[in-house]
N, C-alpha and C. Protein backbone atom coordinates (compact mmCIF):
# COMPACT_ATOMS: atom_id res chain seq x y z
N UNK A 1 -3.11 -8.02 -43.92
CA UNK A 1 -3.41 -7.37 -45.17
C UNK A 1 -4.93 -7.23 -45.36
N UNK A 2 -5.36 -8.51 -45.47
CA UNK A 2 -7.32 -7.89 -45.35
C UNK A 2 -7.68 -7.19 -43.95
N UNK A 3 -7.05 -7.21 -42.66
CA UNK A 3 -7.44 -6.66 -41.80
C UNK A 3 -7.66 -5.08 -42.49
N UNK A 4 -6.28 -4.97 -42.77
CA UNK A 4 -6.09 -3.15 -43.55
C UNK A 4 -6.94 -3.08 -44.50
N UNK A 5 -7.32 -4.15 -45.67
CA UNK A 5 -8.30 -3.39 -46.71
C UNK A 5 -9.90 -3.25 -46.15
N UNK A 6 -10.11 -4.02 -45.33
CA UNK A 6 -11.62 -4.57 -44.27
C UNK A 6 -11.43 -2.90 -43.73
N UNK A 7 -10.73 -2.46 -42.77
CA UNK A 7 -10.68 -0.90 -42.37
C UNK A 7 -10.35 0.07 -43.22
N UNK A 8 -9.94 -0.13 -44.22
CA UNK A 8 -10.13 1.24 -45.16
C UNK A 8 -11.77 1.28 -45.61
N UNK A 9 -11.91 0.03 -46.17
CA UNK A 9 -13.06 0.23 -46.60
C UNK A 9 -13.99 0.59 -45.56
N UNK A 10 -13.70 0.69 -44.55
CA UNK A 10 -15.01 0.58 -43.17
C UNK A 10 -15.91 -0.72 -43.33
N UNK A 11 -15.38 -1.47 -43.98
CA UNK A 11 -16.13 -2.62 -43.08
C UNK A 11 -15.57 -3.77 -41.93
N UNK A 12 -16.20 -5.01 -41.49
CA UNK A 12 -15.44 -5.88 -41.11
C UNK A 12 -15.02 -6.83 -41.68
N UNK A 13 -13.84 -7.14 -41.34
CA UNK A 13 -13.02 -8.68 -41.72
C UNK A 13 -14.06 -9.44 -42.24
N UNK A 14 -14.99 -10.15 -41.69
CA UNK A 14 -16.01 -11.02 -42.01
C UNK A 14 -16.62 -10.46 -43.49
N UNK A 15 -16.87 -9.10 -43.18
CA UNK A 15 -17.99 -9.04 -44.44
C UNK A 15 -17.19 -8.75 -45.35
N UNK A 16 -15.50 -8.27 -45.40
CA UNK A 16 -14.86 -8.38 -46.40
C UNK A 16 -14.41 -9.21 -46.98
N UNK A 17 -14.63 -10.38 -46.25
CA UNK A 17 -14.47 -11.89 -46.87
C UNK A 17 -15.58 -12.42 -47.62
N UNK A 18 -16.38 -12.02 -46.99
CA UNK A 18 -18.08 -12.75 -47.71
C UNK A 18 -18.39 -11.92 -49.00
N UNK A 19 -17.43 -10.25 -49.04
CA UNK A 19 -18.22 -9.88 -50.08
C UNK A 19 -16.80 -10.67 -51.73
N UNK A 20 -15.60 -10.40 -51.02
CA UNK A 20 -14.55 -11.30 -51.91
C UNK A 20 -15.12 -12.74 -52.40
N UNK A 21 -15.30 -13.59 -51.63
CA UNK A 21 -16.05 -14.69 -52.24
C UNK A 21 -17.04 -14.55 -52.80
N UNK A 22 -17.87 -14.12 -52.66
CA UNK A 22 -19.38 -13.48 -53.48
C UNK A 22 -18.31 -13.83 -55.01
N UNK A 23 -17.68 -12.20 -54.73
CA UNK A 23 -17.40 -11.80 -56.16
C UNK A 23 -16.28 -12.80 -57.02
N UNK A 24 -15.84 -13.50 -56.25
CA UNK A 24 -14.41 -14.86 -56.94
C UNK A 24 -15.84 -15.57 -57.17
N UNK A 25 -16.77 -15.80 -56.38
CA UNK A 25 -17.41 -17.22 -57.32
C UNK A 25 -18.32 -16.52 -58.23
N UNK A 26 -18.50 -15.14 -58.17
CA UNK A 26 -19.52 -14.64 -59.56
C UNK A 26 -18.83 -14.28 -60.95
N UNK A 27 -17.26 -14.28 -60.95
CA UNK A 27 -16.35 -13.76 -61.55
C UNK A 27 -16.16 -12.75 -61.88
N UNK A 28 -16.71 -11.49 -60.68
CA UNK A 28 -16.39 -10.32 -60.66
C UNK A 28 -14.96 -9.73 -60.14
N UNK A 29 -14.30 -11.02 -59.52
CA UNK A 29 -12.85 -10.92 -58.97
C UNK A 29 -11.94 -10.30 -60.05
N UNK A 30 -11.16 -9.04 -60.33
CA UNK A 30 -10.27 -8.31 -61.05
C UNK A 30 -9.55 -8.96 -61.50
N UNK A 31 -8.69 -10.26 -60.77
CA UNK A 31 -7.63 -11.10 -60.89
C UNK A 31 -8.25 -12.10 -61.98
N UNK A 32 -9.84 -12.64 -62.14
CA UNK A 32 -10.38 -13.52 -62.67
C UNK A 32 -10.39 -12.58 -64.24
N UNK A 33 -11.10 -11.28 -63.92
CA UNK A 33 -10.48 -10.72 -66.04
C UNK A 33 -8.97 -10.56 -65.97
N UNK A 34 -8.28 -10.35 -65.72
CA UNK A 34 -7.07 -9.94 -65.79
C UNK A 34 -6.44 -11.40 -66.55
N UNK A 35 -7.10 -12.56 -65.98
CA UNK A 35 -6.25 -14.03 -66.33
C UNK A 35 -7.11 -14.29 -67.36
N UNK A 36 -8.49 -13.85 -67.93
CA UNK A 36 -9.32 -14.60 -68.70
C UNK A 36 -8.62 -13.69 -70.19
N UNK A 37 -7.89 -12.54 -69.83
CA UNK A 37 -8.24 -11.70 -71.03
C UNK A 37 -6.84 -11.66 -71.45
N UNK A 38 -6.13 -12.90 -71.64
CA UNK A 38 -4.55 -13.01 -71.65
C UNK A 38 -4.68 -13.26 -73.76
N UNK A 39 -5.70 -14.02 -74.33
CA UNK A 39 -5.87 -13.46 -75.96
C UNK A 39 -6.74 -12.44 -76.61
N UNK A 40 -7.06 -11.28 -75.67
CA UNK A 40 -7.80 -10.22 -76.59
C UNK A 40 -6.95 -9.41 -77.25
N UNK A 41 -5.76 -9.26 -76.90
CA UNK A 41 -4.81 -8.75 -77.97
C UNK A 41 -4.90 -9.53 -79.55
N UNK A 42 -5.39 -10.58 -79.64
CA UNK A 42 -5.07 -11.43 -80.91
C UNK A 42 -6.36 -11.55 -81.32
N UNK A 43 -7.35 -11.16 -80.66
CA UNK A 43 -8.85 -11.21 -81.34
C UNK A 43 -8.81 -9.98 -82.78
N UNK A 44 -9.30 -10.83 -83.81
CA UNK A 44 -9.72 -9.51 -84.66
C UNK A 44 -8.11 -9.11 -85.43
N UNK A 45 -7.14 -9.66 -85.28
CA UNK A 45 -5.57 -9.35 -85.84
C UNK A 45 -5.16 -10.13 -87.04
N UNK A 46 -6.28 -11.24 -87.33
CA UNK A 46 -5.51 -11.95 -88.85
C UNK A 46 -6.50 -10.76 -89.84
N UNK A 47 -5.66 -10.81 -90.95
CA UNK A 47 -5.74 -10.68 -92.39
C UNK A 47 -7.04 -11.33 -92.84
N UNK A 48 -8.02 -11.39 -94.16
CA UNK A 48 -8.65 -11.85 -94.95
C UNK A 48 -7.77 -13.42 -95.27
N UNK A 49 -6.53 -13.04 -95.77
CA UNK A 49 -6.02 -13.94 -96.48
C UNK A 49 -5.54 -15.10 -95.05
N UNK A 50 -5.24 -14.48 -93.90
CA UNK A 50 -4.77 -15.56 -93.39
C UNK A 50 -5.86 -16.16 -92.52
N UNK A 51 -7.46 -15.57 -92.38
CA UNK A 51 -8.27 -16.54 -92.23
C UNK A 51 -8.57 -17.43 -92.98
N UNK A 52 -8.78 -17.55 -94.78
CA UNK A 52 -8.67 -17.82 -95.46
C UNK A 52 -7.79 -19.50 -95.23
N UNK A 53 -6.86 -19.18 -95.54
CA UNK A 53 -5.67 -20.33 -94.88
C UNK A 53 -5.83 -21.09 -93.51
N UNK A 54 -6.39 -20.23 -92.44
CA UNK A 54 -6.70 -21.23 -91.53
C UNK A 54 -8.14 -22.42 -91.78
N UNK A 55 -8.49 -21.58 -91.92
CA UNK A 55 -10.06 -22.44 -92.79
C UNK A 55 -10.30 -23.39 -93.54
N UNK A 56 -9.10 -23.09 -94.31
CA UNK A 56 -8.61 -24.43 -95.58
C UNK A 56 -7.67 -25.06 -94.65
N UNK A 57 -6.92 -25.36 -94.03
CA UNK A 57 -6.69 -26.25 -93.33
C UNK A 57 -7.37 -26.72 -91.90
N UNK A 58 -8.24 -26.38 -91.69
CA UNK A 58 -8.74 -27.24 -90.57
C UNK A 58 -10.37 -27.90 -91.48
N UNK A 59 -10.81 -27.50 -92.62
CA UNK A 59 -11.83 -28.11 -93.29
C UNK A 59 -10.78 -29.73 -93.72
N UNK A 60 -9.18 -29.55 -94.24
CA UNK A 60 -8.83 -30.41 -94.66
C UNK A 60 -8.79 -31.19 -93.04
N UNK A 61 -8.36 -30.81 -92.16
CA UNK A 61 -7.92 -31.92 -90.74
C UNK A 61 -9.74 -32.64 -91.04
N UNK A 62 -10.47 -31.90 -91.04
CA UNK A 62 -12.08 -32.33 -90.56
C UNK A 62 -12.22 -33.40 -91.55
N UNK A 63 -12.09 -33.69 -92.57
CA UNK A 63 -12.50 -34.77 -93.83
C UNK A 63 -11.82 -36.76 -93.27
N UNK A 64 -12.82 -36.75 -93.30
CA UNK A 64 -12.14 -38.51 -92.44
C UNK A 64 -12.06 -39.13 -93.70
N UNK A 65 -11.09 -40.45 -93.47
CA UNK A 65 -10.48 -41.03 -94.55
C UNK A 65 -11.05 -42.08 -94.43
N UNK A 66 -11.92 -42.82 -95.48
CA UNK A 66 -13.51 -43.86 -95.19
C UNK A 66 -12.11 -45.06 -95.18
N UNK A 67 -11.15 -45.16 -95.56
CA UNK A 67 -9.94 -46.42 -95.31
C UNK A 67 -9.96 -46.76 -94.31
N UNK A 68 -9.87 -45.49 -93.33
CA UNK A 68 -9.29 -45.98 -91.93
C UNK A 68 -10.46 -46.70 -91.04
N UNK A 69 -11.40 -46.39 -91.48
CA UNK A 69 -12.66 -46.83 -90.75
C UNK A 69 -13.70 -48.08 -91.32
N UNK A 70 -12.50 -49.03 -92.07
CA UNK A 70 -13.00 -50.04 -92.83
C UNK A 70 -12.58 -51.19 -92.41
């Protein structure tokens, strides 16, 4: 299978490996957005009101209870 994509592209095996790793460790690899971008559907989709609500409950999780730490 890389033999065939190494000769379409006209290059060699070797440098079609060196340029794949390049790009997997720079995170230019297709497969690397494809897996990173699995919540941009949900970016930007709550309401006023239901940020609102998330906000008020994670300010309440954040408030420590001076009991427990006595």
């Amino acid at each position: 299978m890389a033999t065939a994509a190494a000769g379409q592209e006209g290059i060699s095996l070797n440098k079609l490996v060196l340029l794949r790793l390049c790009n997997a460790a720079a995170g230019d690899d297709a497969s690397n957005r494809e897996q990173n971008a699995d919540l941009d559907d949900l970016a930007g989709t709550w309401n006023p009101e239901e940020v609102t609500a998330v906000e008020t409950a994670i300010a309440q999780q954040q408030q420590v209870d001076p009991s427990l730490w006595a």
